[in-house]
PDB file of N, CA and C in Angstrom:
ATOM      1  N   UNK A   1       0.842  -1.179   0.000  1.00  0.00           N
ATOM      2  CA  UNK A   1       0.000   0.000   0.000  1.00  0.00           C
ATOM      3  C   UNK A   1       0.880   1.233   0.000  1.00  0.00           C
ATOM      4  N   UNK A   2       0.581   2.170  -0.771  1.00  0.00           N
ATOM      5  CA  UNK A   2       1.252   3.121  -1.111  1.00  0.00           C
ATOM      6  C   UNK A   2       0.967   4.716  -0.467  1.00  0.00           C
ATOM      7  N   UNK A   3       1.121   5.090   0.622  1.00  0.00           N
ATOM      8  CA  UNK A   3       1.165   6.455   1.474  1.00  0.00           C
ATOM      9  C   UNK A   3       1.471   7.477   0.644  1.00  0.00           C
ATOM     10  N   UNK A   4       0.385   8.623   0.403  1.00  0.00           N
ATOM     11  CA  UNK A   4       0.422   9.694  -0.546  1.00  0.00           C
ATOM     12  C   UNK A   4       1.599  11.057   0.122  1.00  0.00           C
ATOM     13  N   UNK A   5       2.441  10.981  -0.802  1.00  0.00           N
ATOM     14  CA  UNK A   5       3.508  12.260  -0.886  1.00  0.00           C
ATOM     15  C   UNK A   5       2.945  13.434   0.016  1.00  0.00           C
ATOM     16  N   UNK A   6       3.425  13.736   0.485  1.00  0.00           N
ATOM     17  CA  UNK A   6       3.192  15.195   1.255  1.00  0.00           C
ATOM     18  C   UNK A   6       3.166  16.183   0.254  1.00  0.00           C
ATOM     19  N   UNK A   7       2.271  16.884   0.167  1.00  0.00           N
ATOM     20  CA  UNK A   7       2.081  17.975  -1.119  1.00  0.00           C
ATOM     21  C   UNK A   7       1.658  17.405  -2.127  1.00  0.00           C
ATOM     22  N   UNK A   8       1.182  16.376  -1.904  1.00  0.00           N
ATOM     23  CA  UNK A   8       0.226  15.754  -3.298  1.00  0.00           C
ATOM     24  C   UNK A   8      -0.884  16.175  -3.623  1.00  0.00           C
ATOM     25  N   UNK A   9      -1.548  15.971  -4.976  1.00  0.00           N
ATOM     26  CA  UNK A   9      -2.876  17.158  -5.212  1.00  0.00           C
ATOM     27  C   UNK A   9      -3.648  16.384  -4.194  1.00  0.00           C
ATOM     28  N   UNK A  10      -3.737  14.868  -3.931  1.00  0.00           N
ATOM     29  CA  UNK A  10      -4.765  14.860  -3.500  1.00  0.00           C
ATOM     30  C   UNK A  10      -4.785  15.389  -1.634  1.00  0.00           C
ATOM     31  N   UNK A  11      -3.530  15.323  -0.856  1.00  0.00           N
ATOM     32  CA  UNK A  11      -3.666  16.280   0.407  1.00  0.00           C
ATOM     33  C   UNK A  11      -4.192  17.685  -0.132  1.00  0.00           C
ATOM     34  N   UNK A  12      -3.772  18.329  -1.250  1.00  0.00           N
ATOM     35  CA  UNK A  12      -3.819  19.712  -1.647  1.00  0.00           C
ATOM     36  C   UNK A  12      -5.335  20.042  -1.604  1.00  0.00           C
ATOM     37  N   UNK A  13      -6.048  18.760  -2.309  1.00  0.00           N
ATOM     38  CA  UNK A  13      -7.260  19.089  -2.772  1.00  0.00           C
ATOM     39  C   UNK A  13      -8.290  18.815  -1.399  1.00  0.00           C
ATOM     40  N   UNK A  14      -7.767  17.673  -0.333  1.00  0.00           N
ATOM     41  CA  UNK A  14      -8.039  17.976   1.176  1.00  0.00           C
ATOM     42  C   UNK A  14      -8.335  18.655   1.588  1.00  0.00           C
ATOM     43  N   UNK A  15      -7.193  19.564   1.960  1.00  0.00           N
ATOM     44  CA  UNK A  15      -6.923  20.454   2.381  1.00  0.00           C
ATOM     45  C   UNK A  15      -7.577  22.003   1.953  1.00  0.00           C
ATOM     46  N   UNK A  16      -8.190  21.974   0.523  1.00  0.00           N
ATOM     47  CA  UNK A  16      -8.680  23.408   0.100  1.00  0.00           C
ATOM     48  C   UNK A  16     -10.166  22.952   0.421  1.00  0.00           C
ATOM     49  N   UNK A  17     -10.721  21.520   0.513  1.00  0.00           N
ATOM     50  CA  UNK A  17     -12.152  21.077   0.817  1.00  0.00           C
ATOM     51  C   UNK A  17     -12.436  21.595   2.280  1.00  0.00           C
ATOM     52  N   UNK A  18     -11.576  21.060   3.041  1.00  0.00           N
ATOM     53  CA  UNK A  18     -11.802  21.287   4.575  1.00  0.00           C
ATOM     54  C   UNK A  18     -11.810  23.270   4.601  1.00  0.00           C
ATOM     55  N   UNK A  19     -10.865  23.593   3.912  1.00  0.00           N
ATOM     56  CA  UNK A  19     -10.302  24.892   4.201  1.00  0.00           C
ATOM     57  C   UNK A  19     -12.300  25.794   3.787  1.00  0.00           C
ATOM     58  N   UNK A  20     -12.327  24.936   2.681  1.00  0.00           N
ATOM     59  CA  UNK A  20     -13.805  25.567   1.911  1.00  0.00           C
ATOM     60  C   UNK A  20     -15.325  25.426   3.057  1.00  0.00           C
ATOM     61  N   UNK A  21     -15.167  23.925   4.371  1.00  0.00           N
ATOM     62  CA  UNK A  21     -16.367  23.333   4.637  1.00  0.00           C
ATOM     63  C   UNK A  21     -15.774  23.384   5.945  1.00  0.00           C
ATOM     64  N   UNK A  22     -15.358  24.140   6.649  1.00  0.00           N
ATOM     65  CA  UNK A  22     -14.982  24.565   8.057  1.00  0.00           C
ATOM     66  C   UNK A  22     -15.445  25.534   8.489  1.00  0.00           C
ATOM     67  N   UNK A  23     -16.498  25.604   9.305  1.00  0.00           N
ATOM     68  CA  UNK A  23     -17.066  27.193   9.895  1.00  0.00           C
ATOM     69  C   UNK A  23     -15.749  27.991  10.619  1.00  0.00           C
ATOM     70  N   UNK A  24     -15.528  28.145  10.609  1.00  0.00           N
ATOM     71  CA  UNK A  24     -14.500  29.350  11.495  1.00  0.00           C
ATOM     72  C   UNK A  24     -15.329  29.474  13.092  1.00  0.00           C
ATOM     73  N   UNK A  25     -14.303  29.095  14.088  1.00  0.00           N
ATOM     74  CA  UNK A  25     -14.945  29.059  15.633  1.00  0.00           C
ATOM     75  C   UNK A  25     -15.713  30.511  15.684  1.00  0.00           C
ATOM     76  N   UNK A  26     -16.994  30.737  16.409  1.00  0.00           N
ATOM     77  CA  UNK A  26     -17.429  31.679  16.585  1.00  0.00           C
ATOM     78  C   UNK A  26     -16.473  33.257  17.871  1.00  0.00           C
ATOM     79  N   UNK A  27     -17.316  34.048  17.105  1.00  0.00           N
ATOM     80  CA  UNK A  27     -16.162  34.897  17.998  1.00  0.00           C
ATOM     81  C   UNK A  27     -16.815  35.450  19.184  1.00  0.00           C
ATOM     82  N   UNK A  28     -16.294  36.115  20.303  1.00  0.00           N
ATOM     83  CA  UNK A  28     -16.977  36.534  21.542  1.00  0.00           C
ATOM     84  C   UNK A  28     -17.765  37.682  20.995  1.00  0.00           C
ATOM     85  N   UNK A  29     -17.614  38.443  19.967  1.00  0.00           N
ATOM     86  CA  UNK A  29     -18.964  39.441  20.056  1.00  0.00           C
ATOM     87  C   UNK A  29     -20.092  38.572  19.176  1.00  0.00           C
ATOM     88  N   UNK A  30     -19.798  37.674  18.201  1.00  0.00           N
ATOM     89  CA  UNK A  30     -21.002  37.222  17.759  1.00  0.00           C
ATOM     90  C   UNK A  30     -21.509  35.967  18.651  1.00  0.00           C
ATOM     91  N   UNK A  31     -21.353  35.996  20.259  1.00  0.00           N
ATOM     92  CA  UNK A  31     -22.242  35.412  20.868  1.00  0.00           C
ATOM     93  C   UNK A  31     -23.102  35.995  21.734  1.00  0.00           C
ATOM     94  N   UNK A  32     -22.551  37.370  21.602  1.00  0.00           N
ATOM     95  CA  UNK A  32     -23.364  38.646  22.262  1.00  0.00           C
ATOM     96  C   UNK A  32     -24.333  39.085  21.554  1.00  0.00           C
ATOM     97  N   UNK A  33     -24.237  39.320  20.414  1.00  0.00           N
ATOM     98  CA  UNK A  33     -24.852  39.821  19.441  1.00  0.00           C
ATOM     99  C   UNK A  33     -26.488  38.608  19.126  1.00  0.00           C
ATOM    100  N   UNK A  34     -27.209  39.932  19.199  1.00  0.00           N
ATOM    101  CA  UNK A  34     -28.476  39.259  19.175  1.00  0.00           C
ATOM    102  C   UNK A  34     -28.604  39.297  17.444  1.00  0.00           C
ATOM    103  N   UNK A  35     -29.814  37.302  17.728  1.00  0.00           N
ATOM    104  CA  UNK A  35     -29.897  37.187  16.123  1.00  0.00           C
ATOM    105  C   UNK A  35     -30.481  38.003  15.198  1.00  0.00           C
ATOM    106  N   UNK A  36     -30.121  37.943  13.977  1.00  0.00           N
ATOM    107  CA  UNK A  36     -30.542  39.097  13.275  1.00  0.00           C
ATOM    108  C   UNK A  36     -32.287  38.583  12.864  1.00  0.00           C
ATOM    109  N   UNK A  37     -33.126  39.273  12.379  1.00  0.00           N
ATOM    110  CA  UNK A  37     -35.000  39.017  12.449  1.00  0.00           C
ATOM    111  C   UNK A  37     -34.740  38.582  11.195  1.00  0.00           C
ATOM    112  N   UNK A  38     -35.705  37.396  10.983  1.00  0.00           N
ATOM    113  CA  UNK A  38     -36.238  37.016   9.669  1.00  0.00           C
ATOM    114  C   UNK A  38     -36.809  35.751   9.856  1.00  0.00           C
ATOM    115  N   UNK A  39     -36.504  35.306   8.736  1.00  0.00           N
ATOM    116  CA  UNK A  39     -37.715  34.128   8.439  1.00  0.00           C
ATOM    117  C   UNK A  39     -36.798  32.773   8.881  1.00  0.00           C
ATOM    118  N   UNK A  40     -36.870  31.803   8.983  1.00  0.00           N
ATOM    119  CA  UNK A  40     -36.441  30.266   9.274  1.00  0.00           C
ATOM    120  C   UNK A  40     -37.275  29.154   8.396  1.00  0.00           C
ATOM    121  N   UNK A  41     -36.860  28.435   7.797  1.00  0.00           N
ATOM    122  CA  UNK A  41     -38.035  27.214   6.688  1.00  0.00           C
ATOM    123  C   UNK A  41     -37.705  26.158   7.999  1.00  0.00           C
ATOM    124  N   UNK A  42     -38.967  25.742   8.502  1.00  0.00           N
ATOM    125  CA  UNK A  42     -39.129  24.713   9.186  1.00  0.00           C
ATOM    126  C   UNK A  42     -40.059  23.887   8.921  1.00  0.00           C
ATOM    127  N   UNK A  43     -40.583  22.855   9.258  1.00  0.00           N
ATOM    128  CA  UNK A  43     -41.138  21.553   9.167  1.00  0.00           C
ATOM    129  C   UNK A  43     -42.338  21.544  10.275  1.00  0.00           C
ATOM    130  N   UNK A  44     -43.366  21.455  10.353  1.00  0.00           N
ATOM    131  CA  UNK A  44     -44.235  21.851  11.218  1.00  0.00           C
ATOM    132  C   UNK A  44     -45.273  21.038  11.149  1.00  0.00           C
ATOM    133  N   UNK A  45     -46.090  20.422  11.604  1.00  0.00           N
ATOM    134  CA  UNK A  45     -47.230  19.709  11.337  1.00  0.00           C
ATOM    135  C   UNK A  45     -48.524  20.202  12.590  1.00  0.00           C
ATOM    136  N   UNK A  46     -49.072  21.167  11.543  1.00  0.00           N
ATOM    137  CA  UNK A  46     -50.637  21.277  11.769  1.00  0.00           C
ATOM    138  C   UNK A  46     -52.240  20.362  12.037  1.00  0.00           C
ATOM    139  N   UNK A  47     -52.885  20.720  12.844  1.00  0.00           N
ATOM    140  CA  UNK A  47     -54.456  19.991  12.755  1.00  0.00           C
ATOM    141  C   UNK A  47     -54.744  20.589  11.178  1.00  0.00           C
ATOM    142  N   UNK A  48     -55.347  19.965  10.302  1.00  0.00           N
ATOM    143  CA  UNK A  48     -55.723  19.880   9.298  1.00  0.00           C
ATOM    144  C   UNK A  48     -57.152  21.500   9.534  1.00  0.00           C
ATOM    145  N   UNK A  49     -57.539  21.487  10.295  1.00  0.00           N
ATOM    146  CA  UNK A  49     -58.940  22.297  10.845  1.00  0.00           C
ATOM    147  C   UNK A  49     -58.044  23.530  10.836  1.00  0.00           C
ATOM    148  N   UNK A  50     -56.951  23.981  11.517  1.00  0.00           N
ATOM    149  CA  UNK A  50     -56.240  24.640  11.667  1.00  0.00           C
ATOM    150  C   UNK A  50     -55.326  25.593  10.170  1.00  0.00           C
ATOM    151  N   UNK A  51     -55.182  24.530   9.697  1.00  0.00           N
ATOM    152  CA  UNK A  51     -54.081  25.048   8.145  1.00  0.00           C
ATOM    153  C   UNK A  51     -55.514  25.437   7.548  1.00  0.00           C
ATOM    154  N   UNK A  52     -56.787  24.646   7.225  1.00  0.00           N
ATOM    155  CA  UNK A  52     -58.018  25.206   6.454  1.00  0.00           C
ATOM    156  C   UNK A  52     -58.322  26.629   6.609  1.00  0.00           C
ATOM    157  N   UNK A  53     -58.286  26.791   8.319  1.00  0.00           N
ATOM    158  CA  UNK A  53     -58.789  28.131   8.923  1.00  0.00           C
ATOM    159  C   UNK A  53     -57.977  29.671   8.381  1.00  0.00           C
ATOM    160  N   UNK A  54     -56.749  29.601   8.302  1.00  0.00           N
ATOM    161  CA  UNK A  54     -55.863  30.023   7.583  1.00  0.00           C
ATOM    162  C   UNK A  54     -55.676  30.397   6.292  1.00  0.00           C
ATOM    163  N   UNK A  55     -55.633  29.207   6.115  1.00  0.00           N
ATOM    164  CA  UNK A  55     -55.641  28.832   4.047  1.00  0.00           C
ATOM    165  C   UNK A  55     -57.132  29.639   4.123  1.00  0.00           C
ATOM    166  N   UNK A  56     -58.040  29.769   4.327  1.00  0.00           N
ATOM    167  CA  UNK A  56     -59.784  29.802   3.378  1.00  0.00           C
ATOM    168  C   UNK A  56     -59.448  31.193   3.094  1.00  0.00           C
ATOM    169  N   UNK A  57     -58.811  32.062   3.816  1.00  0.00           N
ATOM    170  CA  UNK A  57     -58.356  33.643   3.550  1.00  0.00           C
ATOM    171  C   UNK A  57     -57.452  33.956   2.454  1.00  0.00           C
ATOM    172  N   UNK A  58     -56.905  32.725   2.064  1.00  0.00           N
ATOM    173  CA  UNK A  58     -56.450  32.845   0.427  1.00  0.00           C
ATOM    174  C   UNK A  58     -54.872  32.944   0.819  1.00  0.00           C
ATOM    175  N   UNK A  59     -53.940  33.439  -0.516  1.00  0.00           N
ATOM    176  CA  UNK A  59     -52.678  34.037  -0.127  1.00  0.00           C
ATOM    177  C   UNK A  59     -52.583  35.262   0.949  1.00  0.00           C
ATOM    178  N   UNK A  60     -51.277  34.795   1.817  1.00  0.00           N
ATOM    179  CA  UNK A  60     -51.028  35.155   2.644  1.00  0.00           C
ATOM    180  C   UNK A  60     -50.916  34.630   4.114  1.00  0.00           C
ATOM    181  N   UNK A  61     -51.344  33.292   4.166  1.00  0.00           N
ATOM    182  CA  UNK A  61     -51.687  32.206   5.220  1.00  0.00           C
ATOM    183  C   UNK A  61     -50.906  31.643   6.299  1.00  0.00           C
ATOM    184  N   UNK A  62     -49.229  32.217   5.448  1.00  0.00           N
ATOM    185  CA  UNK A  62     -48.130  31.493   6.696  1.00  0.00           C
ATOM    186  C   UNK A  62     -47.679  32.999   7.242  1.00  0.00           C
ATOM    187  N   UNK A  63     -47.723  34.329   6.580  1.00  0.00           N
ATOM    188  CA  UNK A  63     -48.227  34.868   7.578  1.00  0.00           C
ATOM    189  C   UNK A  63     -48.850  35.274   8.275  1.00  0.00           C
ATOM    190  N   UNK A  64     -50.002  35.370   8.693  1.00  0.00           N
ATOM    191  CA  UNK A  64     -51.124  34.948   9.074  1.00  0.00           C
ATOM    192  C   UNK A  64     -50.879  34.002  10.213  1.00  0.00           C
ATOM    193  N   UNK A  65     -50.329  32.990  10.419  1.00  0.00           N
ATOM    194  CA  UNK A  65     -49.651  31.917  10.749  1.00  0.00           C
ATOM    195  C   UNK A  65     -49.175  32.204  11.865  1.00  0.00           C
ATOM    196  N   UNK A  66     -47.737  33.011  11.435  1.00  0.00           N
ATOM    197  CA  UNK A  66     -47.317  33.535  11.659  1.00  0.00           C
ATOM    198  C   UNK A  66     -46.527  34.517  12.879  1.00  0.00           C
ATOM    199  N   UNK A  67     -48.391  35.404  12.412  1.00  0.00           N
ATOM    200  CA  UNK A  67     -48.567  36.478  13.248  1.00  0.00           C
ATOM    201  C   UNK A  67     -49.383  36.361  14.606  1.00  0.00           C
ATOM    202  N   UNK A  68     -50.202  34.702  14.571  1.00  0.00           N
ATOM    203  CA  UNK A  68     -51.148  33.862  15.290  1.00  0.00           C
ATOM    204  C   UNK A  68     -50.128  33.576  16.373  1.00  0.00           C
ATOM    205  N   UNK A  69     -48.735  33.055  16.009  1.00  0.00           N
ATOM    206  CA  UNK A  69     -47.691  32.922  16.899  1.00  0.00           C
ATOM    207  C   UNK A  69     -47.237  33.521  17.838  1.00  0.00           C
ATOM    208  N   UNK A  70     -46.624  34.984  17.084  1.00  0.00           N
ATOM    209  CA  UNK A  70     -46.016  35.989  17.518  1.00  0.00           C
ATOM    210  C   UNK A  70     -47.133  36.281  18.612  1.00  0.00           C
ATOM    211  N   UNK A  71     -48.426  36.460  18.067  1.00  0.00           N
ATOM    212  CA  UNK A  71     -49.542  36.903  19.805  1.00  0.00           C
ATOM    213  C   UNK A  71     -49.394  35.851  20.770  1.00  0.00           C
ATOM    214  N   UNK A  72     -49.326  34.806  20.201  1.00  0.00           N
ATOM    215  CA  UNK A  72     -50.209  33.687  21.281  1.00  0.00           C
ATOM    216  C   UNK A  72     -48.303  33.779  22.184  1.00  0.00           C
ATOM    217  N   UNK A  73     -47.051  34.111  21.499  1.00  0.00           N
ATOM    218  CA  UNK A  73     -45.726  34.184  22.565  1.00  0.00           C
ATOM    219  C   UNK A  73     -45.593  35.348  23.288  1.00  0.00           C
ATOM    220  N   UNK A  74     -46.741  36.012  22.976  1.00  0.00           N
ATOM    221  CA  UNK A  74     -46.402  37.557  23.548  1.00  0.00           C
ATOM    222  C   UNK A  74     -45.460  38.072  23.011  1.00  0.00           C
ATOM    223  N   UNK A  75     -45.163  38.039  21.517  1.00  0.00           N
ATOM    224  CA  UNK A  75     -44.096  39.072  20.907  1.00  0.00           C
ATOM    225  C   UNK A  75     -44.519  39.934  20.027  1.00  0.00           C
ATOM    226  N   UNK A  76     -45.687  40.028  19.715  1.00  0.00           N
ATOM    227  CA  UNK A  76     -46.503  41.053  19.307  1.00  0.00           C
ATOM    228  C   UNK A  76     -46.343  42.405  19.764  1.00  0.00           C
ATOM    229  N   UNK A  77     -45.673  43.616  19.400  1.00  0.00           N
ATOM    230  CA  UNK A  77     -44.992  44.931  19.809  1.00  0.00           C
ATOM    231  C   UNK A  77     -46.041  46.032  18.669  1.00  0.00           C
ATOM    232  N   UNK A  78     -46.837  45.422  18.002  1.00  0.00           N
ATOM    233  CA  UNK A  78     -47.947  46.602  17.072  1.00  0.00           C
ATOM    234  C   UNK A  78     -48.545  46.495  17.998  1.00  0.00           C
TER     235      UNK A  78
END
């Protein structure tokens, strides 16, 4: 069995993969730092009665959704 050369493309090409698919350790102000607002795609499973109630109001339904959330956590600030 044959042990690949030091500086061979294929360590090279290793090495620029990892270099490409390595988060960088987080830093002390971005654990201070509050997350920035937006949206998240998650996976959720609804009562069927529930997504209808929503949906029958047409487009616009996940927010709507949404905004059903934001009250019922108390983060509603309008």
């Amino acid at each position: 069995m044959r042990t690949p050369r030091r500086g061979s493309a294929y360590d090279q090409a290793e090495a620029a993969f990892k270099s490409a698919t390595t988060k960088p350790p987080p830093s002390a102000s971005a654990k201070s730092a509050t997350p920035p607002e937006g949206k998240e795609l998650v996976s959720l499973r609804l009562d069927r009665a529930v997504l209808e109630h929503f949906q029958d109001e047409g487009p616009g339904w996940q927010e709507r959704i949404n905004s059903a959330l934001r009250a019922a956590a108390g983060l509603d600030t309008e």
